[in-house]
C-alpha atoms as a PDB file:
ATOM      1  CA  UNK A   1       1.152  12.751  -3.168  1.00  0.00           C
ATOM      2  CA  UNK A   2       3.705  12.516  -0.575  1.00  0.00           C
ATOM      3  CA  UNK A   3       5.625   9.057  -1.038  1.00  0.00           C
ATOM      4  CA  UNK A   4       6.775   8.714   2.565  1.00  0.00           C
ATOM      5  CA  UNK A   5       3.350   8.966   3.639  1.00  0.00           C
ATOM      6  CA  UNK A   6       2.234   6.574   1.456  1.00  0.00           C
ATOM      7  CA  UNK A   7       5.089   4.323   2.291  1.00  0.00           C
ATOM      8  CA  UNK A   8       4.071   4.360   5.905  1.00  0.00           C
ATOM      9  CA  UNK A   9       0.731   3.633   5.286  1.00  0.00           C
ATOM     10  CA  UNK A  10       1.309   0.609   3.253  1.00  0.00           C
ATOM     11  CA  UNK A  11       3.610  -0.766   6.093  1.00  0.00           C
ATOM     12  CA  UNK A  12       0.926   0.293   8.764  1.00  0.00           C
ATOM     13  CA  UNK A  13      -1.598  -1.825   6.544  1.00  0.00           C
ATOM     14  CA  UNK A  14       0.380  -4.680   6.133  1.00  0.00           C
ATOM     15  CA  UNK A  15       0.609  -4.950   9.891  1.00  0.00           C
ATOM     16  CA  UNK A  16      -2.894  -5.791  10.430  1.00  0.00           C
ATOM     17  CA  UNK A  17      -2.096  -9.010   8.559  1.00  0.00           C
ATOM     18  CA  UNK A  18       1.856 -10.028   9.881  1.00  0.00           C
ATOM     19  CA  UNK A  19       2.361  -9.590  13.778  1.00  0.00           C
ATOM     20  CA  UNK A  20       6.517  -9.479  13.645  1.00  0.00           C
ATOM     21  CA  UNK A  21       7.066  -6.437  11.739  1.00  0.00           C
ATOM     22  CA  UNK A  22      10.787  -6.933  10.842  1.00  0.00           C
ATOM     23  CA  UNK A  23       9.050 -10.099   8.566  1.00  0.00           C
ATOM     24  CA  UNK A  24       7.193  -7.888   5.985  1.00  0.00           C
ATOM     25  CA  UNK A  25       7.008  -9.280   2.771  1.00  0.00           C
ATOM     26  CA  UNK A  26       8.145  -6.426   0.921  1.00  0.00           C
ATOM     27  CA  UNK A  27      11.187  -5.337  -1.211  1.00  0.00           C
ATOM     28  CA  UNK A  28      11.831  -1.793  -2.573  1.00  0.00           C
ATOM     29  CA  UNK A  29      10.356  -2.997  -5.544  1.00  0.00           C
ATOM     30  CA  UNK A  30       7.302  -3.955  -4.793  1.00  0.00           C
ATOM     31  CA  UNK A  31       6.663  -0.472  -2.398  1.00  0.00           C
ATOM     32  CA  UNK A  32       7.210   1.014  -5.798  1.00  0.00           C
ATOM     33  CA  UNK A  33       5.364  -1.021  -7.677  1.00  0.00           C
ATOM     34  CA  UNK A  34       2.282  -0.396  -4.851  1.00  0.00           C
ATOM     35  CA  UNK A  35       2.985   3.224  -4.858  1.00  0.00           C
ATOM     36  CA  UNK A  36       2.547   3.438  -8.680  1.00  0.00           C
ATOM     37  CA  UNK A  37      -0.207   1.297  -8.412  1.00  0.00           C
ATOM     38  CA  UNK A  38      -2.479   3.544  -5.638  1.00  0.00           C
ATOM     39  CA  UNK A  39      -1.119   6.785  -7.167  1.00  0.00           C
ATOM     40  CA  UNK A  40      -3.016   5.570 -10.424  1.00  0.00           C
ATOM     41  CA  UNK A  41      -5.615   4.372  -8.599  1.00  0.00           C
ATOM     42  CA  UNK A  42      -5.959   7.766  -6.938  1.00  0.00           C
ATOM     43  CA  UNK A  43      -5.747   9.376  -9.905  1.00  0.00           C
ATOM     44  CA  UNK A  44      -8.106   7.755 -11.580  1.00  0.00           C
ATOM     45  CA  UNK A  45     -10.907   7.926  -8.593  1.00  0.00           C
ATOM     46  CA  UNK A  46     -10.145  11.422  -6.903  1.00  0.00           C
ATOM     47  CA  UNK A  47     -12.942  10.928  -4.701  1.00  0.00           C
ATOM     48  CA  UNK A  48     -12.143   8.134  -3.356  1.00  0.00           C
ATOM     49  CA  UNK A  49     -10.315   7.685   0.522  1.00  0.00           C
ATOM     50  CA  UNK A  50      -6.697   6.936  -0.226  1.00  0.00           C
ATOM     51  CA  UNK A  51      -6.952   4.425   3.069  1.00  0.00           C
ATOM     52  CA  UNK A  52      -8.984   2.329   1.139  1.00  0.00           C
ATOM     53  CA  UNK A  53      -7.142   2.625  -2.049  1.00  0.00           C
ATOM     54  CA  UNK A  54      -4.063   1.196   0.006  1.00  0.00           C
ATOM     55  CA  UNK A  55      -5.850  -1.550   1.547  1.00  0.00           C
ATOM     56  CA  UNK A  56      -7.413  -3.018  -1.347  1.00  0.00           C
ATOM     57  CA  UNK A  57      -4.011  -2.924  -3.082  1.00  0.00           C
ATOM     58  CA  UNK A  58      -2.192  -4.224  -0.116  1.00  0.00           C
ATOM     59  CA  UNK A  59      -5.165  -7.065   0.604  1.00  0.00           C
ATOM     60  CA  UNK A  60      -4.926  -7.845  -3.274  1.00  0.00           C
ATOM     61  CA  UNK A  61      -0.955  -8.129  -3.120  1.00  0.00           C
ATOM     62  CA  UNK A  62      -1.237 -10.546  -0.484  1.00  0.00           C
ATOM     63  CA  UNK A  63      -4.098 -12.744  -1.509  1.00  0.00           C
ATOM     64  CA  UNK A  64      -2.305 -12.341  -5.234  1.00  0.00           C
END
């Protein structure tokens, strides 16, 4: 899977919770340990929508 995509889509996500986007709570850890996460995920459950893979693992990050 293409990481930058995935990357963007995580940010994209977590801007339907935070308003100011410069105040994301995210290092370059944890986008790597979210991308590992989905990619698993994915892996795991082919047939499911990667959208929804990302925003359960970003809405379980942040309630987490």
């Amino acid at each position: 899977m293409d990481k930058k995509l995935i990357f963007k889509m995580i940010q994209n996500c977590f801007k339907q919770y935070y308003q100011n986007n410069e105040n994301l709570p995210l290092s370059e850890r944890d986008y790597e340990e979210l991308y590992n996460q989905i990619t698993q995920l994915k892996a795991r459950h082919p047939e499911a929508e990667l959208y929804e893979i990302i925003n359960d693992s970003v809405y379980e990050f942040i309630t987490g």
